[in-house]
N, C-alpha and C. Protein backbone atom coordinates (compact mmCIF):
# COMPACT_ATOMS: atom_id res chain seq x y z
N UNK A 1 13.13 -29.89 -43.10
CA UNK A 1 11.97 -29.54 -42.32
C UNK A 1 12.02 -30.20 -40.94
N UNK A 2 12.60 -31.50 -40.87
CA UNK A 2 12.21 -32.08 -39.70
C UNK A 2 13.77 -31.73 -38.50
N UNK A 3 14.94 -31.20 -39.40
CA UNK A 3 15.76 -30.48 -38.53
C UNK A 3 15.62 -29.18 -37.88
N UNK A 4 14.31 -28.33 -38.41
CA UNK A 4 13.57 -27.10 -38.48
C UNK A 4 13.16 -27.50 -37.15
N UNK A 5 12.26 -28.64 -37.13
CA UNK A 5 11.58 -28.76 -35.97
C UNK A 5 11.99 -29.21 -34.82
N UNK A 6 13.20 -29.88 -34.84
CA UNK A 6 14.09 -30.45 -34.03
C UNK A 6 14.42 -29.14 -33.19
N UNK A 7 15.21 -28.14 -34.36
CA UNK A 7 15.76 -26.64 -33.59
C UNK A 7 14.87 -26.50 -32.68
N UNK A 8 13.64 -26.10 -32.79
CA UNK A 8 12.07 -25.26 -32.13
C UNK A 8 12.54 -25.75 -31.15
N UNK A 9 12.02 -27.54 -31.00
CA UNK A 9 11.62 -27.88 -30.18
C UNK A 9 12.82 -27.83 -29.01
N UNK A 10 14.33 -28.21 -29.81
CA UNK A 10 15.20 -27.83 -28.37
C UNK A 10 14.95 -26.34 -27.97
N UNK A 11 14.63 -25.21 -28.60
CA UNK A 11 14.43 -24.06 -27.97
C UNK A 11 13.29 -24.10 -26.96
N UNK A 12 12.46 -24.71 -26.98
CA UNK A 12 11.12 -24.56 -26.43
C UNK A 12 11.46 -24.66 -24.88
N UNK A 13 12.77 -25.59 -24.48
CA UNK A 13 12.58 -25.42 -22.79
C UNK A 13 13.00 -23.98 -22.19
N UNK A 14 13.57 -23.24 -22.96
CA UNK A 14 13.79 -21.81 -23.04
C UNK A 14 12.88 -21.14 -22.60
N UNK A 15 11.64 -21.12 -22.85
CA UNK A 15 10.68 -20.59 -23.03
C UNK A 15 9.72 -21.04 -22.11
N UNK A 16 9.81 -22.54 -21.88
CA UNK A 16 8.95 -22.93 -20.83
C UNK A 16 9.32 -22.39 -19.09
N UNK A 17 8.62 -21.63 -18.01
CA UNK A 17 8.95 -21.61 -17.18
C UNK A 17 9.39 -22.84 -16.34
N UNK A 18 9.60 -22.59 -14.84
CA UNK A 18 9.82 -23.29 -14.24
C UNK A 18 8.72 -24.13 -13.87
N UNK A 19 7.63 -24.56 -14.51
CA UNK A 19 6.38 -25.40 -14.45
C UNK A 19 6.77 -26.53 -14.45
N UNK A 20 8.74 -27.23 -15.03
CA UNK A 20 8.78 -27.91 -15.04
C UNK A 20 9.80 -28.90 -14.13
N UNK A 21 10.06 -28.06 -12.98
CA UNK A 21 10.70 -28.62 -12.10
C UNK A 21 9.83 -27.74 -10.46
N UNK A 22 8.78 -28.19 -10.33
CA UNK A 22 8.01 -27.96 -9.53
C UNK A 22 8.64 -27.84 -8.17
N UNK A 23 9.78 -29.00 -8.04
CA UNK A 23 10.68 -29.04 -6.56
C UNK A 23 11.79 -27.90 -6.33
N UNK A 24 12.05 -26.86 -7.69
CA UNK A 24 12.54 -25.73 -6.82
C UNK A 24 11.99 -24.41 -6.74
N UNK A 25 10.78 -24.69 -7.34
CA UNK A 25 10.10 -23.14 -6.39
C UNK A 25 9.50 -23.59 -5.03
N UNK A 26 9.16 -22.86 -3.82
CA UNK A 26 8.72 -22.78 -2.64
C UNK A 26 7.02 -23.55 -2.93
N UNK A 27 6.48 -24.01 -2.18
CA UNK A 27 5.26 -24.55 -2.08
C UNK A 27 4.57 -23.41 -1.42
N UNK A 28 5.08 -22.75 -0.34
CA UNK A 28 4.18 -21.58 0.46
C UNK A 28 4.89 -20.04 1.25
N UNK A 29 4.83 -19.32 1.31
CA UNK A 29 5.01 -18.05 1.63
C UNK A 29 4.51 -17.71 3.01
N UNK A 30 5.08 -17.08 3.79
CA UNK A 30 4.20 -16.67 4.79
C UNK A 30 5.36 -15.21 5.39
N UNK A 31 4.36 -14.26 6.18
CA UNK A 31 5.11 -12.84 6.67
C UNK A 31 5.27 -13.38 8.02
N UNK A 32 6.51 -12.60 8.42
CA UNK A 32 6.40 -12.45 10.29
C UNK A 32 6.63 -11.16 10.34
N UNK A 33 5.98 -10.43 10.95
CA UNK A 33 5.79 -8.80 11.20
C UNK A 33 6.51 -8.61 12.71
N UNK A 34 7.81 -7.66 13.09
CA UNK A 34 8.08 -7.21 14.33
C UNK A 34 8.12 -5.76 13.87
N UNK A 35 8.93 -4.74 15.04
CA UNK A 35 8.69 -3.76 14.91
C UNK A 35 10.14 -3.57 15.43
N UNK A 36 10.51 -2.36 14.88
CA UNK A 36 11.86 -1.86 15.14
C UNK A 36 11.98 -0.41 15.26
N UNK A 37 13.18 0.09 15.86
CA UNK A 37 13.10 1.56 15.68
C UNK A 37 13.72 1.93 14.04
N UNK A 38 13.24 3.06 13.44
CA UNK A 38 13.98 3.46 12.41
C UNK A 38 15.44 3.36 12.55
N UNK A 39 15.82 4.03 11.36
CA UNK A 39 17.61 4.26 10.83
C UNK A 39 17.57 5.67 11.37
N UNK A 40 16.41 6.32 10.82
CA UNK A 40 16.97 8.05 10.74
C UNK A 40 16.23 8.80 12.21
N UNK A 41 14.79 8.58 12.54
CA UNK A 41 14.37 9.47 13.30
C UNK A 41 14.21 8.73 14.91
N UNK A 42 14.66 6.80 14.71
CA UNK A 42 14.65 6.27 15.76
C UNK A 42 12.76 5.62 16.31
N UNK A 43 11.84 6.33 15.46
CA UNK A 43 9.87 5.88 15.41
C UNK A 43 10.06 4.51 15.52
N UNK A 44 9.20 4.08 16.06
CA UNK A 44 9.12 3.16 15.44
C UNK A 44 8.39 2.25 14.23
N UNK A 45 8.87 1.48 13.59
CA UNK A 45 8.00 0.90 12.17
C UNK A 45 8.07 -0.51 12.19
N UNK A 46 6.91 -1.02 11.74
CA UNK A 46 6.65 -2.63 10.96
C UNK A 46 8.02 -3.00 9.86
N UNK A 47 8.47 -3.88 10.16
CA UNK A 47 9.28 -4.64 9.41
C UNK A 47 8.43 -6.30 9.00
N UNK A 48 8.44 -6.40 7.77
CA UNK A 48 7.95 -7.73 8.04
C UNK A 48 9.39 -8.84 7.01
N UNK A 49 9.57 -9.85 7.29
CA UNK A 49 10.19 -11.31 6.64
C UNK A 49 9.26 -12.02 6.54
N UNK A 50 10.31 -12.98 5.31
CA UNK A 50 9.90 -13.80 4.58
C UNK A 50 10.18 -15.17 4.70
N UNK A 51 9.28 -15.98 5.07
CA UNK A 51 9.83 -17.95 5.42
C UNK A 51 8.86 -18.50 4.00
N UNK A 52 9.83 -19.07 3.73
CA UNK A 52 9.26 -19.86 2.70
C UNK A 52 8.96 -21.60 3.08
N UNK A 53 8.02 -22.07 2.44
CA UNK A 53 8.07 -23.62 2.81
C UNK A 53 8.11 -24.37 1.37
N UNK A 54 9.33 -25.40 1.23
CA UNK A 54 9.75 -26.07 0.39
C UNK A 54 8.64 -27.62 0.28
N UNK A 55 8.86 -28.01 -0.72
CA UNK A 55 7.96 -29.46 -0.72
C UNK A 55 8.07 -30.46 -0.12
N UNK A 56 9.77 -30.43 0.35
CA UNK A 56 10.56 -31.26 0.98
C UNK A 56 9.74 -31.57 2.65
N UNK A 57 9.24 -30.57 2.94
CA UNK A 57 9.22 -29.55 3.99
C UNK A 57 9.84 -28.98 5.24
N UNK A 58 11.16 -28.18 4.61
CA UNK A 58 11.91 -27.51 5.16
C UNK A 58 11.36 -26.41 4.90
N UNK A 59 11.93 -25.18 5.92
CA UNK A 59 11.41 -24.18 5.76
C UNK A 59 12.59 -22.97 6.03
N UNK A 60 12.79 -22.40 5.01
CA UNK A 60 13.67 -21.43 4.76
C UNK A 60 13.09 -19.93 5.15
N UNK A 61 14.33 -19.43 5.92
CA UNK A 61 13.84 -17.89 6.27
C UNK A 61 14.82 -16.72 5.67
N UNK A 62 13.90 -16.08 6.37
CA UNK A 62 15.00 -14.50 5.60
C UNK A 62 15.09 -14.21 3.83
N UNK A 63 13.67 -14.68 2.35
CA UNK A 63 13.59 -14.73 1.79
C UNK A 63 13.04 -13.23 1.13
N UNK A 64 13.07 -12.93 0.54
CA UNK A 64 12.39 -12.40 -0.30
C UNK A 64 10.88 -12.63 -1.00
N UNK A 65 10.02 -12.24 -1.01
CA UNK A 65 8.82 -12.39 -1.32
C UNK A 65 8.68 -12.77 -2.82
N UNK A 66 9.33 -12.06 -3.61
CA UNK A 66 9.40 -12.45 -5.01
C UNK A 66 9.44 -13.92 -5.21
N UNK A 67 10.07 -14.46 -4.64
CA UNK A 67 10.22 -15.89 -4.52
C UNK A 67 8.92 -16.67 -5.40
N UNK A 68 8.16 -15.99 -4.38
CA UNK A 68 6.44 -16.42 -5.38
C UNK A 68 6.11 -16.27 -6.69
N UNK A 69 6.74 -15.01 -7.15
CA UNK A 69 6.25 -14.69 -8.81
C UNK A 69 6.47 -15.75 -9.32
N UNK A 70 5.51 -15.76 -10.03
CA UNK A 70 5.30 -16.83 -11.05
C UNK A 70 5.25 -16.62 -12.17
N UNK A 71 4.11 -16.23 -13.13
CA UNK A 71 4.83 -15.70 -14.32
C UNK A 71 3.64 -14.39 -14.73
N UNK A 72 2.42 -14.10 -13.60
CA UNK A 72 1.96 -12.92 -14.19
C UNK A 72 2.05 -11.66 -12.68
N UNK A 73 2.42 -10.69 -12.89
CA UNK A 73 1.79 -9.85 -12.04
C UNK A 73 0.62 -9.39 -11.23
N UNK A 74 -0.22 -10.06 -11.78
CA UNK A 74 -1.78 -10.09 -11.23
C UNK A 74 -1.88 -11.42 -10.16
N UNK A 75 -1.03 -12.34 -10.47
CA UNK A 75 -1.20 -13.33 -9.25
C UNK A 75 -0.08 -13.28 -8.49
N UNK A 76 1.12 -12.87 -8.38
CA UNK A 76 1.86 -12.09 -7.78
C UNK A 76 1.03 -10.96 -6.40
N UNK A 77 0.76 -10.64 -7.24
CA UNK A 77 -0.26 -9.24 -6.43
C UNK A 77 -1.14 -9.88 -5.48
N UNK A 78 -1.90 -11.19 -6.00
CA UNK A 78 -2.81 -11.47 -5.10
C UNK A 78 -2.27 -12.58 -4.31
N UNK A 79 -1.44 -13.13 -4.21
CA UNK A 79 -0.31 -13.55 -3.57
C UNK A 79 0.19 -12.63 -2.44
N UNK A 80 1.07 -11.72 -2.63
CA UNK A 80 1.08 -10.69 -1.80
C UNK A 80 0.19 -10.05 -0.62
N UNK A 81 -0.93 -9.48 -1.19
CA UNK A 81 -1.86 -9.06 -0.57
C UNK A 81 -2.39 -10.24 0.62
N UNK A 82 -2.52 -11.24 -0.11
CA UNK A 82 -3.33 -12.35 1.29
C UNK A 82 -2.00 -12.57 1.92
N UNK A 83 -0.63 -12.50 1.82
CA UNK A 83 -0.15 -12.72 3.03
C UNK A 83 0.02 -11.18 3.51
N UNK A 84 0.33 -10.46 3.29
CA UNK A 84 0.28 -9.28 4.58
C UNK A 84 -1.32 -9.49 5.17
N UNK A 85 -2.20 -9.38 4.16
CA UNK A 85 -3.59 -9.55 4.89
C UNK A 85 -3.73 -10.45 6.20
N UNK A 86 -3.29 -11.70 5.78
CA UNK A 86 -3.00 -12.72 7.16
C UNK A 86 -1.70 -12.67 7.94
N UNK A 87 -1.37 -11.69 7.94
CA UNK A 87 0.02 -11.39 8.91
C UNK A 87 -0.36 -10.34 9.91
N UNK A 88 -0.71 -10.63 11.55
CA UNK A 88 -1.04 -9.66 11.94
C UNK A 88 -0.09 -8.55 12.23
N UNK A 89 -0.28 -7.67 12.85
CA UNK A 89 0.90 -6.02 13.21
C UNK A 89 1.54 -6.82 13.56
N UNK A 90 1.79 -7.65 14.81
CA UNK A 90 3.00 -8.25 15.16
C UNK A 90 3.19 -9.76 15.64
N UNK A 91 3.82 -10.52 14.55
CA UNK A 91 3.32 -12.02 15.14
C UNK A 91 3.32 -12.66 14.22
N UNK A 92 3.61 -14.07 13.67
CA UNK A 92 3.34 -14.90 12.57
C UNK A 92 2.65 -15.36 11.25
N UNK A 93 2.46 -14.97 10.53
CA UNK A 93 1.27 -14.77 9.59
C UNK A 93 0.81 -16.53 9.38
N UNK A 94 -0.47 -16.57 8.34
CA UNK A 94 -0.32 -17.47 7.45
C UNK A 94 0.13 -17.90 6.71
N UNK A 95 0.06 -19.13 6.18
CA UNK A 95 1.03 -20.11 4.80
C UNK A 95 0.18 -19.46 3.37
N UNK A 96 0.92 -19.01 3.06
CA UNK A 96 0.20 -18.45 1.24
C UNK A 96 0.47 -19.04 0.25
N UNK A 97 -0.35 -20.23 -0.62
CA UNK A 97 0.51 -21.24 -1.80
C UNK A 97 0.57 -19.89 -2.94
N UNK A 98 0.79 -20.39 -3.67
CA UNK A 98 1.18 -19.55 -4.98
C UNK A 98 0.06 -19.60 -5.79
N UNK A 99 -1.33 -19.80 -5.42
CA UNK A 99 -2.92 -19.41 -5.76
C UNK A 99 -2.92 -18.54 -4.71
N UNK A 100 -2.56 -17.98 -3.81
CA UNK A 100 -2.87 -17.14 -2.80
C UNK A 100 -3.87 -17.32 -2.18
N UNK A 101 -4.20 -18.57 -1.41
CA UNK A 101 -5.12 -19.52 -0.63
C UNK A 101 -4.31 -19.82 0.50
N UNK A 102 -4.93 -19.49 1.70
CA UNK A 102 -4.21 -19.84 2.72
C UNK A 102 -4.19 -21.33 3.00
N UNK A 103 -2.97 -21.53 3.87
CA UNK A 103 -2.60 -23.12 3.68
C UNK A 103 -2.06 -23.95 5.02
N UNK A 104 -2.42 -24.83 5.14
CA UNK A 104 -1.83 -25.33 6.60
C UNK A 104 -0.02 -25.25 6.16
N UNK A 105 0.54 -25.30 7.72
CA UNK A 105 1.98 -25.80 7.52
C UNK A 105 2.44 -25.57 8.97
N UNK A 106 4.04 -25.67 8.99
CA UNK A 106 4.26 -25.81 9.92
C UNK A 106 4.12 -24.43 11.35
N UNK A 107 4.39 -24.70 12.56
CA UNK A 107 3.79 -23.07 13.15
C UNK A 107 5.49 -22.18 13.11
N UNK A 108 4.93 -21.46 14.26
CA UNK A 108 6.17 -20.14 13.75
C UNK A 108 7.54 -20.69 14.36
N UNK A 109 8.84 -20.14 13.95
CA UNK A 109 10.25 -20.78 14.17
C UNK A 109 10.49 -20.16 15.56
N UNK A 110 11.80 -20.19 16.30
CA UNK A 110 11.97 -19.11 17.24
C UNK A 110 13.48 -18.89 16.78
N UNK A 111 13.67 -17.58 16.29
CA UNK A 111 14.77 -17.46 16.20
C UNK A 111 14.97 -15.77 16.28
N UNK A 112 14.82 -15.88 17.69
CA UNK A 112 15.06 -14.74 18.72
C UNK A 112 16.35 -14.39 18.48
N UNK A 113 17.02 -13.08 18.59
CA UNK A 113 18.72 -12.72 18.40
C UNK A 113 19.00 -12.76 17.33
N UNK A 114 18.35 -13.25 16.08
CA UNK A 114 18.90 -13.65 15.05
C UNK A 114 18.45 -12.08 14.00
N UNK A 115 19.63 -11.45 13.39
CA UNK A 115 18.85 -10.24 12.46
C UNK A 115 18.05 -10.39 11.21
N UNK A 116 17.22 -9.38 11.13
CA UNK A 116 16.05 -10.22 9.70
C UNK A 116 17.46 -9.35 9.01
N UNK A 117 17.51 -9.57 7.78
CA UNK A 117 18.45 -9.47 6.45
C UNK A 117 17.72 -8.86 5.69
N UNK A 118 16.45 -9.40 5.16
CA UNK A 118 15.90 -8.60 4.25
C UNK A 118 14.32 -8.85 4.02
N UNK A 119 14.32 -7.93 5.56
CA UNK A 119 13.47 -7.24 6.23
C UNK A 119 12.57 -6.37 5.46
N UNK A 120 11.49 -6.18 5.15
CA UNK A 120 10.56 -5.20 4.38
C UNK A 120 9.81 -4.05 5.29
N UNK A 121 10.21 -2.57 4.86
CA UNK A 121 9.21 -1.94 5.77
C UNK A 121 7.65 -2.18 5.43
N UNK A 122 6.80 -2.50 5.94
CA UNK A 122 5.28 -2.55 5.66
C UNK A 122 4.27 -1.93 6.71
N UNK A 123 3.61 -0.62 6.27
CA UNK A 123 3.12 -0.06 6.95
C UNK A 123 2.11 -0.86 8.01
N UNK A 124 1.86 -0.17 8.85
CA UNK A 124 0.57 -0.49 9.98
C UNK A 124 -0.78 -0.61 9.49
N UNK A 125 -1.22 -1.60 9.37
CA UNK A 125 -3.12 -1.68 9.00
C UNK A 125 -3.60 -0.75 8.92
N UNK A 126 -4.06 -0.12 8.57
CA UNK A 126 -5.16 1.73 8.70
C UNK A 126 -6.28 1.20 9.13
N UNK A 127 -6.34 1.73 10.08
CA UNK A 127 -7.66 1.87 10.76
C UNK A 127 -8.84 2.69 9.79
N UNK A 128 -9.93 2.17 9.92
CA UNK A 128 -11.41 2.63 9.81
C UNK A 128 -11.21 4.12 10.06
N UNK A 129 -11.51 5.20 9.15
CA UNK A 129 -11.53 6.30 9.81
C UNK A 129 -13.13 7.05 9.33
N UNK A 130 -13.87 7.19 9.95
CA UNK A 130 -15.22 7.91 9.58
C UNK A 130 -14.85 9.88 9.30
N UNK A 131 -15.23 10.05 8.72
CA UNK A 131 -14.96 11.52 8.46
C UNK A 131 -16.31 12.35 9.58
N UNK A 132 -15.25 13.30 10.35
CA UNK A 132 -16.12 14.18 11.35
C UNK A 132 -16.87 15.25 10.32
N UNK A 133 -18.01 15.39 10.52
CA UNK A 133 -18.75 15.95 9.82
C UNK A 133 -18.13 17.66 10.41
N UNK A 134 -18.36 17.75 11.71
CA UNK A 134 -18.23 18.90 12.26
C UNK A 134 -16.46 19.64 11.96
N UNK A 135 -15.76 18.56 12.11
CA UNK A 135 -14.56 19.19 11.46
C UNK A 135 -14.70 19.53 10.36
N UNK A 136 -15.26 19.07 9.59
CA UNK A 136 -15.33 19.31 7.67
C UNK A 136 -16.10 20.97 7.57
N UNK A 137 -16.58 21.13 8.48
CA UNK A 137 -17.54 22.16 8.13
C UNK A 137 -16.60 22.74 8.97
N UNK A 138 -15.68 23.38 10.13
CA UNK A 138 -14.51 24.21 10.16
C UNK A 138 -13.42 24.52 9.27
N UNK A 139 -13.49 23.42 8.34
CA UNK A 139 -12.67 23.28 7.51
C UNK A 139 -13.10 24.76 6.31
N UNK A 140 -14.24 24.24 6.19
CA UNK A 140 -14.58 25.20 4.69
C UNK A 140 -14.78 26.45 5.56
N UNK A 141 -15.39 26.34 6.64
CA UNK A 141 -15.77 27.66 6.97
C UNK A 141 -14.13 28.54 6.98
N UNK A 142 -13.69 28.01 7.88
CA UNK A 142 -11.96 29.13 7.88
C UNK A 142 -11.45 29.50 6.08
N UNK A 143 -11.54 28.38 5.79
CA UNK A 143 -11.03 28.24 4.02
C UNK A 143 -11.80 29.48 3.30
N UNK A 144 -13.18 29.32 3.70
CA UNK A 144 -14.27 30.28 2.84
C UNK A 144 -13.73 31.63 3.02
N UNK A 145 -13.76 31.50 4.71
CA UNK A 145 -13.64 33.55 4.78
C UNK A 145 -12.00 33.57 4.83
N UNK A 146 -11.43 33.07 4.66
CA UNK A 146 -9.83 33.44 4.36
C UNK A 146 -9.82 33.75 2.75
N UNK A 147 -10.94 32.75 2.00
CA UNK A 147 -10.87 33.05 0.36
C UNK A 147 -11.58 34.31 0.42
N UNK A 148 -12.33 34.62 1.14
CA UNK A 148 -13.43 35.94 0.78
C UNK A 148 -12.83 37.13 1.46
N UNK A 149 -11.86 37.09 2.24
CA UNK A 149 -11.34 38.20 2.95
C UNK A 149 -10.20 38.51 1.69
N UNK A 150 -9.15 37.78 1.86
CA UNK A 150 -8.38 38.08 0.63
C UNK A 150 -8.34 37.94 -0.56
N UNK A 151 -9.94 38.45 -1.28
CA UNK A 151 -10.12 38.42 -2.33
C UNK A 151 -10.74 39.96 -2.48
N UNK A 152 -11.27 40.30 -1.19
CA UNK A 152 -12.12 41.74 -0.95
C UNK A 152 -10.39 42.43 -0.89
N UNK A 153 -9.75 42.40 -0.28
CA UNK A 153 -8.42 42.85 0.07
C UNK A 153 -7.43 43.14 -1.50
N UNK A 154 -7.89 41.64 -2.45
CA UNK A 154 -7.20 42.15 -3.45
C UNK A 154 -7.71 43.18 -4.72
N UNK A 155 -9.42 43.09 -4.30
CA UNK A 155 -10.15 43.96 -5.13
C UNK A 155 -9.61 45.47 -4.53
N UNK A 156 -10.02 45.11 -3.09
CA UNK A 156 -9.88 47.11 -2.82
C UNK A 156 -7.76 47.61 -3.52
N UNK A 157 -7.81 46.43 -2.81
CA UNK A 157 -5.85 47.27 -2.74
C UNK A 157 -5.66 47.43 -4.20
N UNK A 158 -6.12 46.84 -5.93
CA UNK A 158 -6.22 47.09 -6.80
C UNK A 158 -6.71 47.88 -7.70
N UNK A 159 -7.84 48.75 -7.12
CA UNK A 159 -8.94 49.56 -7.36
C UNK A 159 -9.95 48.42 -8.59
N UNK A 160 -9.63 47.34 -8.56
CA UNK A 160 -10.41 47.05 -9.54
C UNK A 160 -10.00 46.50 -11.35
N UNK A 161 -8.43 46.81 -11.20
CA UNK A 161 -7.83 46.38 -12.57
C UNK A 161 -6.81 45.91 -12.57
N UNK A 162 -6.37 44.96 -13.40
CA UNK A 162 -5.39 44.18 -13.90
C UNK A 162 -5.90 42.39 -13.33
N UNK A 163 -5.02 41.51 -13.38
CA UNK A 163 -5.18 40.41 -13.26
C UNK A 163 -5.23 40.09 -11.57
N UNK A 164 -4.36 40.88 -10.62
CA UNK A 164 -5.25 40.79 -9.49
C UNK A 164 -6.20 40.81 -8.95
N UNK A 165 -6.97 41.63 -9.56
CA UNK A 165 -8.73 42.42 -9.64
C UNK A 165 -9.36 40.87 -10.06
N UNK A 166 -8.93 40.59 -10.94
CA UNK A 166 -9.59 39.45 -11.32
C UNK A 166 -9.53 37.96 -10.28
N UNK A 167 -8.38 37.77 -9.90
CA UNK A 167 -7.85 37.01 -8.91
C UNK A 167 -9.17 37.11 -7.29
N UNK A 168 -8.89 38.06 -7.21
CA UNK A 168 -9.48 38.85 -5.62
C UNK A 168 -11.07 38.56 -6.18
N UNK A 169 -11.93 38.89 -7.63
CA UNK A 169 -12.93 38.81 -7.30
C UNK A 169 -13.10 37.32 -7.60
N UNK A 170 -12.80 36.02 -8.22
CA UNK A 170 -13.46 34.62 -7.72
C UNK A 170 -12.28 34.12 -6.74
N UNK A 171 -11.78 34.86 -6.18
CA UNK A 171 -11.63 34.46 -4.54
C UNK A 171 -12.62 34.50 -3.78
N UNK A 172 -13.50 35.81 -3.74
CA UNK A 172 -14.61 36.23 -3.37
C UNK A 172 -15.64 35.71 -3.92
N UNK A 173 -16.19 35.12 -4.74
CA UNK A 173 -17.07 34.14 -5.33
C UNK A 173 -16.73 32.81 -4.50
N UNK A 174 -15.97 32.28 -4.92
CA UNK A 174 -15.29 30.77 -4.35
C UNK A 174 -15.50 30.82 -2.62
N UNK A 175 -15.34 32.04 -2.03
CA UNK A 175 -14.82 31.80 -0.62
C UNK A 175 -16.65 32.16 -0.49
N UNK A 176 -17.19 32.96 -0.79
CA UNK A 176 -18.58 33.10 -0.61
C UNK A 176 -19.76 31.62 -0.54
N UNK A 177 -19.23 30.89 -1.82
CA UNK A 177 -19.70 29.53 -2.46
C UNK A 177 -19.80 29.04 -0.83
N UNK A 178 -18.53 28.67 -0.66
CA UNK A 178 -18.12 27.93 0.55
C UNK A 178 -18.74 28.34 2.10
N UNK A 179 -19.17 29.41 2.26
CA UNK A 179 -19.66 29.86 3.36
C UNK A 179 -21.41 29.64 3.13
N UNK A 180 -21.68 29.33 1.90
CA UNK A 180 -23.14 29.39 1.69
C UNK A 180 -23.76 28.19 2.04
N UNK A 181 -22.44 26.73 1.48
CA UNK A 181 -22.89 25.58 2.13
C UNK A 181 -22.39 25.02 2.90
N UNK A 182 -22.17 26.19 3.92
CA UNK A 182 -21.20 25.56 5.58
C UNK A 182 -22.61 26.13 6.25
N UNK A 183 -23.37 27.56 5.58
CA UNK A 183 -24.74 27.83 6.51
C UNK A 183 -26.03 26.16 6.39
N UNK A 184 -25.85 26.17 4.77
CA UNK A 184 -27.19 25.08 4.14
C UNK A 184 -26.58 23.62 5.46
N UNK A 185 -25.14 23.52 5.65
CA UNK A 185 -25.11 21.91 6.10
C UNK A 185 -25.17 22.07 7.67
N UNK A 186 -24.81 23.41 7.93
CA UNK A 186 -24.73 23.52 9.63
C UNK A 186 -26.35 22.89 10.42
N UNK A 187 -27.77 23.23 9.51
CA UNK A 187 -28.63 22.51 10.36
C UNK A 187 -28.47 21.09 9.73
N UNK A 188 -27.88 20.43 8.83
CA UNK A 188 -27.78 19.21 8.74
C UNK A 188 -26.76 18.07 9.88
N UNK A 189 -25.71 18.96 10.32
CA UNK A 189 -25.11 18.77 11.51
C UNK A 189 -25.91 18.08 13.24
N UNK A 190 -26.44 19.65 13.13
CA UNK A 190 -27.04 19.35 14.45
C UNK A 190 -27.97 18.66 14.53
């Protein structure tokens, strides 16, 4: 029994993550966002890298983000998110510990000329976009009578039978629908 437990227990560092050598995962994360032209169409796009800060406190670049996982995906994720969040479009981000709490450390490197390696494309912030009311209602209106024109078109050119007939008339329902509450919202517009 007590060689039983002996086995376990040498298995157990197996099993234990790296919780137990704290000095070789990174202490903090942070993005630097530039912008480059593409490979294929030449646009240009957000690239962002990865500097990591060690305990030591050296600070290693050109990393990979994974670096951070730890052992669930859900703090991974929120890890992630607060550093692009604190990384502006173009320019140095914040220090992200591995609670995904922003963190003092050292400021940004300069290492101008030098190529990022493994560079991440990361889209541009999205802007706030409010939906135009008045476009929305061109929208259905063209949609409506394009459904109600070629639905009258597939009734007549059918005389009325087979599965086109059927097609053409809730085209004509549907495209009608749509013109009824482009009239009801048009005084809600103005």
């Amino acid at each position: 029994m007590a060689d039983r437990a002996r086995r376990v227990s040498s298995c157990d560092h197996r099993r234990v993550p790296s919780d137990a050598h704290l000095d070789d995962r990174p202490l903090a994360v942070r993005a630097v966002a530039s912008v480059r032209p593409s490979r294929w169409r030449g646009r240009q796009v957000r690239v962002c890298r990865y500097d990591v800060l060690h305990h030591d406190g050296h600070v290693e670049t050109d990393v990979r983000i994974t670096v951070m996982y730890r052992r669930s995906p859900a703090d991974f994720e929120t890890v992630s998110r607060t550093v692009h969040h604190s990384c502006p479009e173009v320019g140095t981000g914040a220090w992200v510990d591995a609670a995904g709490r922003v963190v003092d450390g050292p400021g940004p490197l300069d290492l101008r000329g030098r190529p990022v390696r493994n560079g991440r494309r990361v889209p541009w912030p999205q802007r706030e976009r409010r939906p135009d009311p008045r476009r929305a209602l061109l929208w259905r209106t063209g949609l409506g009578a394009v459904a109600v024109v070629t639905g009258i078109l597939l009734l007549v050119g059918t005389e009325g039978d087979g599965p086109l007939a059927a097609l053409g008339a809730l085209l004509t329902v549907c495209g009608s629908a749509a013109l009824a509450t482009v009239l009801r919202d048009v005084a809600r517009v103005r």
